[in-house]
Structure formats: C-alpha cells, structure tokens
C-alpha atoms as a PDB file:
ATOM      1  CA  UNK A   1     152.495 136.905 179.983  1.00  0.00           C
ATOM      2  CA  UNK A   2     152.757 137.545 183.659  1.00  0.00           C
ATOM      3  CA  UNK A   3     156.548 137.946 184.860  1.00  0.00           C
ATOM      4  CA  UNK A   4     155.975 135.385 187.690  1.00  0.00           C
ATOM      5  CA  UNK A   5     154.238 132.367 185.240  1.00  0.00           C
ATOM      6  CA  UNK A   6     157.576 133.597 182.184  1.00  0.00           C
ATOM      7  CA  UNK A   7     160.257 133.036 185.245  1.00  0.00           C
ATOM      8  CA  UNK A   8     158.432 129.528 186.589  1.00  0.00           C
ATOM      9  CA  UNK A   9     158.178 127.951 183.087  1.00  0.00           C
ATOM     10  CA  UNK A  10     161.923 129.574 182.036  1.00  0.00           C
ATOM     11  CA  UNK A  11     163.208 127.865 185.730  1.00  0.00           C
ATOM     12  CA  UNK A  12     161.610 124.666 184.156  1.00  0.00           C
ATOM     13  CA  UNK A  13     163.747 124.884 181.137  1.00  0.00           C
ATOM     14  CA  UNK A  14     166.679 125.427 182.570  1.00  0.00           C
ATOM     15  CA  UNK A  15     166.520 122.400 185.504  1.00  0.00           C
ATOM     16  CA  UNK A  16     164.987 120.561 182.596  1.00  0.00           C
ATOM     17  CA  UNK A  17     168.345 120.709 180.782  1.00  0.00           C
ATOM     18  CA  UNK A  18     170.285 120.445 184.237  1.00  0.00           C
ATOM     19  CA  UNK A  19     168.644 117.319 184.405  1.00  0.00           C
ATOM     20  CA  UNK A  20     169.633 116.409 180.548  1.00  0.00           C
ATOM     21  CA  UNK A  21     173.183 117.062 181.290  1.00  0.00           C
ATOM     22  CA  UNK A  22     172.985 114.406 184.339  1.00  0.00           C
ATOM     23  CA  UNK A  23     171.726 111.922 181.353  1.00  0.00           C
ATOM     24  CA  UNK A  24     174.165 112.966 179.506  1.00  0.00           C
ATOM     25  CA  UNK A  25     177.017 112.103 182.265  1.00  0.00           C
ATOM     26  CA  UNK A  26     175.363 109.389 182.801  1.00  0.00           C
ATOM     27  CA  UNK A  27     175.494 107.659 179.127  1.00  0.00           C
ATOM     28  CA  UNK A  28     179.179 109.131 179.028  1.00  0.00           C
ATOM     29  CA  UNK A  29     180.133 107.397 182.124  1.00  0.00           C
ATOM     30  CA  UNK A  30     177.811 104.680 183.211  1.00  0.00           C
ATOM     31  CA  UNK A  31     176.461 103.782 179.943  1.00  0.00           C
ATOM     32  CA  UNK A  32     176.427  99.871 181.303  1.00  0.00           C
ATOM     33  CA  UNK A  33     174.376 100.516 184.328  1.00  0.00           C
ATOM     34  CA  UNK A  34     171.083  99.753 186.068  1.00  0.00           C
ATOM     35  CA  UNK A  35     169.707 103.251 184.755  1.00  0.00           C
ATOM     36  CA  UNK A  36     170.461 102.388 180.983  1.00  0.00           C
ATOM     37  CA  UNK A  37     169.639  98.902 181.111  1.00  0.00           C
ATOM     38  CA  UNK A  38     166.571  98.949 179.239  1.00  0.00           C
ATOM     39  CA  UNK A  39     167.853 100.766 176.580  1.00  0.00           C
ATOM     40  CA  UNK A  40     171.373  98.359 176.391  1.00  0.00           C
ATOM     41  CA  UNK A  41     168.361  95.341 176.059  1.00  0.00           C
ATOM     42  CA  UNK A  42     166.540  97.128 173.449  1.00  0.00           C
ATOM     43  CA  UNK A  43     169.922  97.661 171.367  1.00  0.00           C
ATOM     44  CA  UNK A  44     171.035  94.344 171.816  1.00  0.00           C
ATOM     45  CA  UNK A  45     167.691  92.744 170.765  1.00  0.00           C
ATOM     46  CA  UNK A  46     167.435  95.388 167.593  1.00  0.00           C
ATOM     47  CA  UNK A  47     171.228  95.266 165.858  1.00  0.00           C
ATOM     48  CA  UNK A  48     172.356  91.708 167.527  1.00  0.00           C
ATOM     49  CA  UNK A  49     169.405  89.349 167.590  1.00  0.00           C
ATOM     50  CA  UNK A  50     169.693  89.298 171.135  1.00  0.00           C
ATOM     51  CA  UNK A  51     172.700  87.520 170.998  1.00  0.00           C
ATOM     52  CA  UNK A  52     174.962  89.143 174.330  1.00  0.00           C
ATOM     53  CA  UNK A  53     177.873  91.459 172.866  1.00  0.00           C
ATOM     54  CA  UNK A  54     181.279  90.520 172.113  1.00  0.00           C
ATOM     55  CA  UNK A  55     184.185  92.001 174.272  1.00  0.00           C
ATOM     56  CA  UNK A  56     185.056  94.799 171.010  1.00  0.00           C
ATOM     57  CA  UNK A  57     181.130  94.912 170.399  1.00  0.00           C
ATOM     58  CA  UNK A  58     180.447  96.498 173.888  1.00  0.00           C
ATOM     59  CA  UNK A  59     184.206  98.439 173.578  1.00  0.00           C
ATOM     60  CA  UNK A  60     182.698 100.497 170.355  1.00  0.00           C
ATOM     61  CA  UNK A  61     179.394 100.576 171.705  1.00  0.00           C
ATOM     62  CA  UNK A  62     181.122 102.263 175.374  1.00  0.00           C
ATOM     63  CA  UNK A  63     182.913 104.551 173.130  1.00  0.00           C
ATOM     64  CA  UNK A  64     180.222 105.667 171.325  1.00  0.00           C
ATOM     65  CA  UNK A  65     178.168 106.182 174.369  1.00  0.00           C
ATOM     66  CA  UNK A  66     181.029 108.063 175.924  1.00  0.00           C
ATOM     67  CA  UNK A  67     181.116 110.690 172.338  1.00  0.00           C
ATOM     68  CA  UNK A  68     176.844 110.650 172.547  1.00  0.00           C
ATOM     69  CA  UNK A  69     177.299 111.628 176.313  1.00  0.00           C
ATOM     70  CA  UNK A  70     179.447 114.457 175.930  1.00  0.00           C
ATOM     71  CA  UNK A  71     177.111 115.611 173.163  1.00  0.00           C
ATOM     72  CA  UNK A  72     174.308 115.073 175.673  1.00  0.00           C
ATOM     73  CA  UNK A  73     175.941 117.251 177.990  1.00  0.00           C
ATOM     74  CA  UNK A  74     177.868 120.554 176.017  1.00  0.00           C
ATOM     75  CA  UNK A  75     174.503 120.813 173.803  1.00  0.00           C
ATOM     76  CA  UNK A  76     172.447 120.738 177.361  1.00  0.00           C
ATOM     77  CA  UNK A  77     174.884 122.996 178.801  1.00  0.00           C
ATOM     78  CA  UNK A  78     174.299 125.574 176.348  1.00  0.00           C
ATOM     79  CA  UNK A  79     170.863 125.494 176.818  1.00  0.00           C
ATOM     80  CA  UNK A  80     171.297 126.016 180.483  1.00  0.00           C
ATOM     81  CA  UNK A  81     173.157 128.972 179.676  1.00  0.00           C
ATOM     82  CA  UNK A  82     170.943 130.570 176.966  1.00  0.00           C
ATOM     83  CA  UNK A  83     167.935 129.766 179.179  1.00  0.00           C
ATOM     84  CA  UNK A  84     169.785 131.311 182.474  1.00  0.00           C
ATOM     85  CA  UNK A  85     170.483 134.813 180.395  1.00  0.00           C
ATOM     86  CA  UNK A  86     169.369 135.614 176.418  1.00  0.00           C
ATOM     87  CA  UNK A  87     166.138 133.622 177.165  1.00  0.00           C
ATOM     88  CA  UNK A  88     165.429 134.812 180.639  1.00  0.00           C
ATOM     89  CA  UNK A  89     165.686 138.571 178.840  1.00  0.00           C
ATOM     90  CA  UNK A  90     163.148 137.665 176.313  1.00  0.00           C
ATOM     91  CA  UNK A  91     165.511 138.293 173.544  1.00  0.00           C
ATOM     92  CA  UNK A  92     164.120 136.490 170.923  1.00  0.00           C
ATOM     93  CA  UNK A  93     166.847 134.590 169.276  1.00  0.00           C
ATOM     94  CA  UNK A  94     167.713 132.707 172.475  1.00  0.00           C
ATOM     95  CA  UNK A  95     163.889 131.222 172.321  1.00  0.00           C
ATOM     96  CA  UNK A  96     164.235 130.777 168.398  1.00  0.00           C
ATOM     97  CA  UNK A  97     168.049 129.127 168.975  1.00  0.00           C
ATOM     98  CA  UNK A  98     166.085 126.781 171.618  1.00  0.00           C
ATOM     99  CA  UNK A  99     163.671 125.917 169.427  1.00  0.00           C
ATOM    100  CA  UNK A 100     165.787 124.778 166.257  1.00  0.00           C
ATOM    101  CA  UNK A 101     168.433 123.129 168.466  1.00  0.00           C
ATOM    102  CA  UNK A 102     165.561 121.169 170.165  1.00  0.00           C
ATOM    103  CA  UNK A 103     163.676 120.305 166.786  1.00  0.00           C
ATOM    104  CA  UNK A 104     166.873 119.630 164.592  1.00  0.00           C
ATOM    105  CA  UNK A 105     168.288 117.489 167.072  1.00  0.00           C
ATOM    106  CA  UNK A 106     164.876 115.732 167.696  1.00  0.00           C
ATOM    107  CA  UNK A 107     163.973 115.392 164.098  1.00  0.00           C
ATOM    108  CA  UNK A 108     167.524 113.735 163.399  1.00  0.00           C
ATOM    109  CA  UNK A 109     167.940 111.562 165.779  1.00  0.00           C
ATOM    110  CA  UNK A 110     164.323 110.186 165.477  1.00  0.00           C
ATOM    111  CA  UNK A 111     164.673 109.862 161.596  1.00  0.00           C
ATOM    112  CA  UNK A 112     167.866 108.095 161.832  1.00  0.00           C
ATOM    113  CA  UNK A 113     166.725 105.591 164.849  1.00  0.00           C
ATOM    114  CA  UNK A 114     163.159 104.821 163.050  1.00  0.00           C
ATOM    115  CA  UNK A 115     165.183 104.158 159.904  1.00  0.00           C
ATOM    116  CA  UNK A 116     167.017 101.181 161.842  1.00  0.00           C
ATOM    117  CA  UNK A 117     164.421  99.869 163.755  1.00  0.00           C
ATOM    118  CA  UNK A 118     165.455 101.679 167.225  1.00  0.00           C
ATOM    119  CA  UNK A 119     162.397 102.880 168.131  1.00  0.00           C
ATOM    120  CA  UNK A 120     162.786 102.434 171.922  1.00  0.00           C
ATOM    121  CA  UNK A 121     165.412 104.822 171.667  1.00  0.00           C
ATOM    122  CA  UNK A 122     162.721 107.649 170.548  1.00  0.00           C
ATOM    123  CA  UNK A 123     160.022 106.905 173.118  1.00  0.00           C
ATOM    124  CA  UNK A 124     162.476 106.147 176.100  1.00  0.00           C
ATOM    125  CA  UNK A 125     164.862 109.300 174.988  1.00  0.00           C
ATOM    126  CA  UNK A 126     164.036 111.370 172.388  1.00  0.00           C
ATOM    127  CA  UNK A 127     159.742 111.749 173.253  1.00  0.00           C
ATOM    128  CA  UNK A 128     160.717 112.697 176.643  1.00  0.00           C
ATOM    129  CA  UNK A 129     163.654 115.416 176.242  1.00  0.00           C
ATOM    130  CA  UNK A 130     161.268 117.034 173.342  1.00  0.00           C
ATOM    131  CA  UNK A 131     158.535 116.914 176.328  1.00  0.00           C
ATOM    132  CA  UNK A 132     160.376 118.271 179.139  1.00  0.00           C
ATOM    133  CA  UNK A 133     162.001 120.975 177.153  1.00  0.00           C
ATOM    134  CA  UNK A 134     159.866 121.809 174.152  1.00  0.00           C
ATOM    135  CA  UNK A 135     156.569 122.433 176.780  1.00  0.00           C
ATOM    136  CA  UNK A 136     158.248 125.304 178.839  1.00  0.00           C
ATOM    137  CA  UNK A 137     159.377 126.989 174.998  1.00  0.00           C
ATOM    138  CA  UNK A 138     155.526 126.748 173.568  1.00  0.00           C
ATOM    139  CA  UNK A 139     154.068 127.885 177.187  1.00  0.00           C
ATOM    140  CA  UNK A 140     156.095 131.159 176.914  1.00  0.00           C
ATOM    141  CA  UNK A 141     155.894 132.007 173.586  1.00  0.00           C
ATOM    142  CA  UNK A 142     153.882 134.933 173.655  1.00  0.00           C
ATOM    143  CA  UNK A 143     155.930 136.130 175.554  1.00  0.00           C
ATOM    144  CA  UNK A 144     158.685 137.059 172.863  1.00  0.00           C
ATOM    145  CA  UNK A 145     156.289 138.072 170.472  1.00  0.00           C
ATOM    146  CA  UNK A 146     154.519 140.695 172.339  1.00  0.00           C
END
C-alpha cells in the first residue's frame, strides 16, 4: 500500500476516535441534551412505556451515562494513541488490538441491546462507530501483512 493512501486512512482512524471521545464527553456530561435526545426518546419508549422518568429514574439513568461516557472516552483515547504510534508503524498488534477492541466491544454491546429490545441504540451508536472506525482498519490491511 502506498505510504500516502496508509497515512490518509490511519489520519481517518485516529480523528475518527477524536471524534468518539467528543461522544463520549458528551454522554458523560450532557447526556440530557438536544444531541442525545433521540436516543433518551427511544429508551424511554423501550424500558418505560413511554411513560416520562421519575426524578431517581433519570438520577440512575445520568449516572450510568456519566460511567458509559467515560468508557466512551479512555477506550477512544487509547485508540487515538495506538493509531497515532504502534499503528502508524505498521506494527501489527496495534492493527490486531484495534480490531478486537472494535469487534468485542461491538459484538457486546449489540448482543446485549438486541436482547432488550434497544435496537436504536445499535443503528444510531453502535452501526456507526463500527463504520467510521472499522473502514479505515479493513482499507489498510494489507498493509501489515505485506
């Protein structure tokens, strides 16, 4: 693979993760907002009938949002860094740790939200993270196994 087409697609993956890690804040920190509002709807119509949440409802659902944030963002953050060094040497464990932390995360989360009926949460979330990061890692792959 050309050196200039590797660096574009491994600049991808790393802004790609930036990006991730500004999701992540903002479920963390803003999980109420305008930008999560369909997803708050979605939950709300899935696990409570559509019936609005009560005060300690939308306290354990904040929380939660605030621990799935900062998940968001260290496991994103890693990437960055793995992507901005290992990967960007073409060592091949940084493309192989990229891959299983992409898949087992997708593969979990997906499983577990089809299970109970969430799945907005895998087309709004989980389709488009596995998109915007897994297309840069099959692009390249020749590229560690030259």
């Amino acid at each position: 693979m050309d050196m200039s087409k590797f660096m574009f697609w491994q600049k991808w993956l790393t802004y790609a993760n930036v990006l991730t890690i500004g999701v992540g804040l903002l479920v963390a920190f803003f999980g109420n907002s305008i930008f999560l509002e369909i997803h708050n709807d979605y939950t709300v119509n899935v696990f409570f009938g559509g019936v609005p949440l009560t005060r300690e409802t939308l306290q354990l659902k904040n929380w939660l949002f605030g621990v799935a944030g900062g998940t968001i963002v260290g496991f994103h953050l890693l990437m960055v860094f793995i992507s901005e060094n290992a990967f960007k040497k073409r060592e091949r464990w940084a493309y192989l740790a990229m891959w299983y932390g992409l898949l087992s995360w997708f593969i979990i989360d997906s499983g577990i939200s089809v299970y109970y009926g969430a799945v907005y949460n895998v087309v709004l979330i989980n389709l488009v993270a596995l998109v915007i990061i897994g297309l840069p890692l099959l692009v390249v792959r020749k590229a560690f196994y030259e």
